[in-house]
Protein backbone atom coordinates (compact mmCIF):
# COMPACT_ATOMS: atom_id res chain seq x y z
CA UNK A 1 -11.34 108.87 46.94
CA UNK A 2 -9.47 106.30 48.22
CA UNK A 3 -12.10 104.99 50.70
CA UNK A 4 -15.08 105.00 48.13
CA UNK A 5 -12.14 102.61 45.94
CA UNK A 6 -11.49 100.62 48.73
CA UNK A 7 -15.27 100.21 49.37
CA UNK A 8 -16.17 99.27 45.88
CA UNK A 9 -13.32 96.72 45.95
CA UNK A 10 -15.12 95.20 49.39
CA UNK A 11 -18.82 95.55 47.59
CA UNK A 12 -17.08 93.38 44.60
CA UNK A 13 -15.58 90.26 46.71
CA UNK A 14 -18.84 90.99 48.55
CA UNK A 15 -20.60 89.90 45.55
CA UNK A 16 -18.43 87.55 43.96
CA UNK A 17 -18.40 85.61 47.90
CA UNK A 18 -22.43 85.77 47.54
CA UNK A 19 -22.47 84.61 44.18
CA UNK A 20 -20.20 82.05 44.91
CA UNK A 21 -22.21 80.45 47.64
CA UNK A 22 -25.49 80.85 45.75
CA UNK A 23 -23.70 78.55 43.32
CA UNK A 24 -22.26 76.23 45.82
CA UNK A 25 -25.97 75.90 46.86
CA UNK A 26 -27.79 75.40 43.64
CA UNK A 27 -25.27 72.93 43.02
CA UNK A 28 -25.84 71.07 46.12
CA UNK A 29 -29.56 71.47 45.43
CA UNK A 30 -29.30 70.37 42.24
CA UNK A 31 -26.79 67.71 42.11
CA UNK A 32 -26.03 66.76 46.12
CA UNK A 33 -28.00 63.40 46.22
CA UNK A 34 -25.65 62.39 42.90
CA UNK A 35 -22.75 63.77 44.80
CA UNK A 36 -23.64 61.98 47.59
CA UNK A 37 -24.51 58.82 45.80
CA UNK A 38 -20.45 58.92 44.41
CA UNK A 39 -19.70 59.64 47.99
CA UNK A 40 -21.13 56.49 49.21
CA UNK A 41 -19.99 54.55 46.24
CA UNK A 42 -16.34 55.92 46.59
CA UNK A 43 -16.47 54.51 50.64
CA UNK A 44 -18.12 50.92 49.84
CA UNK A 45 -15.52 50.80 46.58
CA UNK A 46 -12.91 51.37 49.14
CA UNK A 47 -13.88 49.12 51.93
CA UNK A 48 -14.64 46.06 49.79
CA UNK A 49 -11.12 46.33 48.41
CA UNK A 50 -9.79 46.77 51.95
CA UNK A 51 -11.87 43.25 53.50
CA UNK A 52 -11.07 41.49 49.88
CA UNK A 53 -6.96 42.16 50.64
CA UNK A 54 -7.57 41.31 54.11
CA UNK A 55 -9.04 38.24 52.95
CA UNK A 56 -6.16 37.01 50.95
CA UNK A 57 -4.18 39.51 49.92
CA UNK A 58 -4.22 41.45 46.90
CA UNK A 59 -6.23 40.50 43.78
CA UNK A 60 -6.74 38.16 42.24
CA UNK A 61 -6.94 35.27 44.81
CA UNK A 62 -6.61 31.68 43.71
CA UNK A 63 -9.72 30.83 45.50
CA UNK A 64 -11.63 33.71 43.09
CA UNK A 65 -12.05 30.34 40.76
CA UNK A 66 -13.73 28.29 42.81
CA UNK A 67 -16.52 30.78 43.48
CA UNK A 68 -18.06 30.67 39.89
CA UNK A 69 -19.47 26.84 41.03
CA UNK A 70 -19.05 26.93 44.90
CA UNK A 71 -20.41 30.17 46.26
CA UNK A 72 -19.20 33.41 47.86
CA UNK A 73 -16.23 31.80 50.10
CA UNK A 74 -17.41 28.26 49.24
CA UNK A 75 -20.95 28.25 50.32
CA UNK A 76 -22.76 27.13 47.46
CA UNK A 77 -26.17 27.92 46.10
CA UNK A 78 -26.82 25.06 43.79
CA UNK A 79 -27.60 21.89 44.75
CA UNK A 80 -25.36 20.21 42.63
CA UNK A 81 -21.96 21.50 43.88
CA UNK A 82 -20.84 20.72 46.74
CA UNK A 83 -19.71 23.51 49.54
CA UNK A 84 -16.19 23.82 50.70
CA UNK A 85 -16.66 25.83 53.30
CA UNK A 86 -15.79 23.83 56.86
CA UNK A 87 -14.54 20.89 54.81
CA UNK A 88 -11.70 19.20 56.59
CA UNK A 89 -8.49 20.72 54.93
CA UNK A 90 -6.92 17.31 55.05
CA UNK A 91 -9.91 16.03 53.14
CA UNK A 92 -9.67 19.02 50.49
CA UNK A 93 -6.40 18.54 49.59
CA UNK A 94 -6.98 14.63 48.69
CA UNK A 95 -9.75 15.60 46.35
CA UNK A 96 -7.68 17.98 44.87
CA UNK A 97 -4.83 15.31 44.31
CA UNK A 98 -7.71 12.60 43.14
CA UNK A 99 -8.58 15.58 40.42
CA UNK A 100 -5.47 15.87 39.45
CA UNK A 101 -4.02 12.70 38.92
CA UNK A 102 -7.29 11.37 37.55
CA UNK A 103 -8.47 8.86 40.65
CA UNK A 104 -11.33 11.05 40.81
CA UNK A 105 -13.34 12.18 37.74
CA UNK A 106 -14.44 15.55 36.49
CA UNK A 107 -13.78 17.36 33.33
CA UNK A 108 -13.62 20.83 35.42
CA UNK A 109 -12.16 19.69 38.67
CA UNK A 110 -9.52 17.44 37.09
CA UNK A 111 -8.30 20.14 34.54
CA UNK A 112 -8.10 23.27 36.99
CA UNK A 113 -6.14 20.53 39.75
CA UNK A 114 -4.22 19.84 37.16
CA UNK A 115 -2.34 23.56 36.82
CA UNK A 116 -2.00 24.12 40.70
CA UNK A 117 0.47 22.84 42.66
CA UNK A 118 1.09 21.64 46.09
CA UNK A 119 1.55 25.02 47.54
CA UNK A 120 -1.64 26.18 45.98
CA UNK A 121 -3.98 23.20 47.13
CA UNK A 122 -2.78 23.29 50.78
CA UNK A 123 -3.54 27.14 50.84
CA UNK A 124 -6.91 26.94 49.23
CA UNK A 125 -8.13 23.43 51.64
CA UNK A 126 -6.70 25.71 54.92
CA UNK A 127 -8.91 29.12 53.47
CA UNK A 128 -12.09 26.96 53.01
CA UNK A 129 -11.81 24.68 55.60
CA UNK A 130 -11.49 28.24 58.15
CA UNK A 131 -14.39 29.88 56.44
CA UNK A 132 -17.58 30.19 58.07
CA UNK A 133 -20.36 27.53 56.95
CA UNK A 134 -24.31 28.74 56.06
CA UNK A 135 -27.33 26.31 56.09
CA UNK A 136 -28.58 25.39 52.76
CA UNK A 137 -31.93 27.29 52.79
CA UNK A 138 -32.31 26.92 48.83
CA UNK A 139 -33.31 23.29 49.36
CA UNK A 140 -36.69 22.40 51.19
CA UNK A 141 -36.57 18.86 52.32
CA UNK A 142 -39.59 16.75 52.14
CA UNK A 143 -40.40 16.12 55.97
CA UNK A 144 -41.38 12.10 55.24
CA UNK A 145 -38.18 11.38 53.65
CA UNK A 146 -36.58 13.33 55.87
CA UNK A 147 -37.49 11.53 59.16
CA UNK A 148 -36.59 8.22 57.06
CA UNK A 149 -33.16 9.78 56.49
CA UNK A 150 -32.18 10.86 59.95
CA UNK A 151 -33.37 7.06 60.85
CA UNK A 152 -31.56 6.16 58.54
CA UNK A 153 -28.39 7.98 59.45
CA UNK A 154 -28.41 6.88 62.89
CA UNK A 155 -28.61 3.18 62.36
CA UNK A 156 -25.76 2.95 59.30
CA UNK A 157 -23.65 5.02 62.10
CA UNK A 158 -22.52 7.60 59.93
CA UNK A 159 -21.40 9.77 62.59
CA UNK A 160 -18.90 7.25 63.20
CA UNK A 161 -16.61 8.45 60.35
CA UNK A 162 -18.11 11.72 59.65
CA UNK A 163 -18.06 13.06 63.39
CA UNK A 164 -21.42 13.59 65.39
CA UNK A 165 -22.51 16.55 63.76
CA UNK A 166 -21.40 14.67 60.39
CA UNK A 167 -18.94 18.16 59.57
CA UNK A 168 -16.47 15.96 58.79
CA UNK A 169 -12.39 15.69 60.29
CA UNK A 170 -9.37 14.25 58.81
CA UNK A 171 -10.18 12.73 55.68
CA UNK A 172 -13.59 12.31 56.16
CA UNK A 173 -15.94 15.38 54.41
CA UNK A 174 -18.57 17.20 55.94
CA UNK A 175 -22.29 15.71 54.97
CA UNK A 176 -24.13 18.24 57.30
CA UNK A 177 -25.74 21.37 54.86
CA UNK A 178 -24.46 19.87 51.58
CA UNK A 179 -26.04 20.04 47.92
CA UNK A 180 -29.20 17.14 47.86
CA UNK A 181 -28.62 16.67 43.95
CA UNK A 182 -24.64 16.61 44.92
CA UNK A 183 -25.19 13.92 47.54
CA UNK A 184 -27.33 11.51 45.74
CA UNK A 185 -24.90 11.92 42.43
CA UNK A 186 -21.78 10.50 45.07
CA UNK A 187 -23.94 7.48 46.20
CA UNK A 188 -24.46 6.39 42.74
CA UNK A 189 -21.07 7.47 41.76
CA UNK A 190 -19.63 5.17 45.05
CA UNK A 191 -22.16 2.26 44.02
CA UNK A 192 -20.69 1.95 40.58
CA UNK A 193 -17.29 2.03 41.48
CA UNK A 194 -16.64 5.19 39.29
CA UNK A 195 -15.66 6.86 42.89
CA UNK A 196 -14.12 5.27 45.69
CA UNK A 197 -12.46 6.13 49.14
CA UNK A 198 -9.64 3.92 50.77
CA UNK A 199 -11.42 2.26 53.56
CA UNK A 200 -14.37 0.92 50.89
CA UNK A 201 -17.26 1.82 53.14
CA UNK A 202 -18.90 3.97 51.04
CA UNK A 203 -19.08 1.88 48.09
CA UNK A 204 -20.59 -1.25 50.48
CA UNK A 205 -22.83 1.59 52.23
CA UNK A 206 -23.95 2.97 48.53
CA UNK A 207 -24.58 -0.69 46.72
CA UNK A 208 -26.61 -1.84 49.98
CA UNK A 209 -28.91 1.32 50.30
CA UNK A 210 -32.06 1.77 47.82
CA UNK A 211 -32.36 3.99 45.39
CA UNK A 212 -35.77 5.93 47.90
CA UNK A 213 -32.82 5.38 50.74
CA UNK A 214 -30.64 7.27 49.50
CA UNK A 215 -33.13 10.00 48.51
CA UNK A 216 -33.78 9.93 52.33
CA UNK A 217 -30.33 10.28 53.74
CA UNK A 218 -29.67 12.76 50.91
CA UNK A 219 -32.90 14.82 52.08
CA UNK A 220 -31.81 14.73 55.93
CA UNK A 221 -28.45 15.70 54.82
CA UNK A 222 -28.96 18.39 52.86
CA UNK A 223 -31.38 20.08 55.32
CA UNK A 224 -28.75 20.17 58.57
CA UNK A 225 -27.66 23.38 59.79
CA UNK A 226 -23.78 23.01 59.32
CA UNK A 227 -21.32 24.26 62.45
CA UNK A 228 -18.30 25.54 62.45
CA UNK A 229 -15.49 23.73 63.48
């Protein structure tokens, strides 16, 4: 009696185990791409957060801002804003003075400048100027105005101030990779005075160049493969 008890108890967890795994397998036949899917989601979820802390510490970063105009990290994808990605930190926090106290105009830079303080700006010009530059492959330079430009370039001496592969030191910004709309809106910005610089070379460099000159500097510009620092 007691064996044929003991038995039936084994044929029942028996059965229950069986139907248990039939489950677990209709279940993963059923639903294991979705479970895997989460799976996957949960792991990228968790290493994004890890490489975004690592990349400034907890959220939200100061630089999060400056992404909305200036691109993932400061590479921008618009042709009218500039990147700040391998700018000279020296030159970044200048600009962000200039904004601030009004030297240099723009409704958006000047007002966001205006709330961060001297802390803040050296921080953000030391994380863009280490971040990694990318070409500008969202603007396709036309090749005649391009050759004109890189003539162009050479003779004014540009690289004297800018550095030989024009990324900029010191106070001096990077030209190499930037915006075309964004450089052709700071020559006529330097030839009307409504920007300036301390030495004055840009505004005698912007008034002296032609309108289809500048075009041509601002198309050899804009299509240079920036390097890092």
């Amino acid at each position: 009696m007691v064996c044929v008890e003991h038995k039936g108890a084994d044929m029942k967890k028996l059965i229950l185990i069986s139907v248990t795994a039939i489950t677990a397998a209709l279940a993963l036949i059923f639903f294991g791409p979705d479970l895997l899917d989460l799976y996957r989601l949960d792991r990228f979820i968790d290493a994004s957060a890890k490489a975004y802390e690592a990349d400034g510490g907890p959220w939200p970063h100061v630089n999060d801002t400056c992404f909305a105009c200036h691109g993932v990290k400061g590479n921008s994808l618009h042709q009218g804003y500039p990147s700040l990605t391998a700018q000279p930190a020296v030159y970044l926090e200048i600009q962000l003075h200039n904004f601030a106290s009004g030297a240099r105009r723009s409704p958006n830079m000047g007002s966001l400048a205006m709330t961060m303080g001297d802390a803040q700006i050296k921080d953000l010009a030391e994380y863009f100027s280490k971040a990694a530059p990318v070409a500008n492959h969202y603007f396709k330079p036309d090749p005649q105005l391009r050759g004109k430009g890189e003539q162009l370039v050479a003779t004014g001496n540009c690289a004297a101030c800018h550095g030989a592969t024009l990324m900029g030191h010191d106070q001096f910004p990077r030209l190499a990779g930037q915006g075309y709309d964004y450089i052709l809106a700071q020559f006529d910005a330097f030839a009307s005075g409504s920007r300036s610089e301390p030495t004055g070379m840009m505004k005698r460099v912007a008034e002296s160049t032609s309108p289809e000159d500048r075009k041509a500097i601002a198309n050899y510009l804009a299509s240079l493969e920036p390097k890092q620092h």
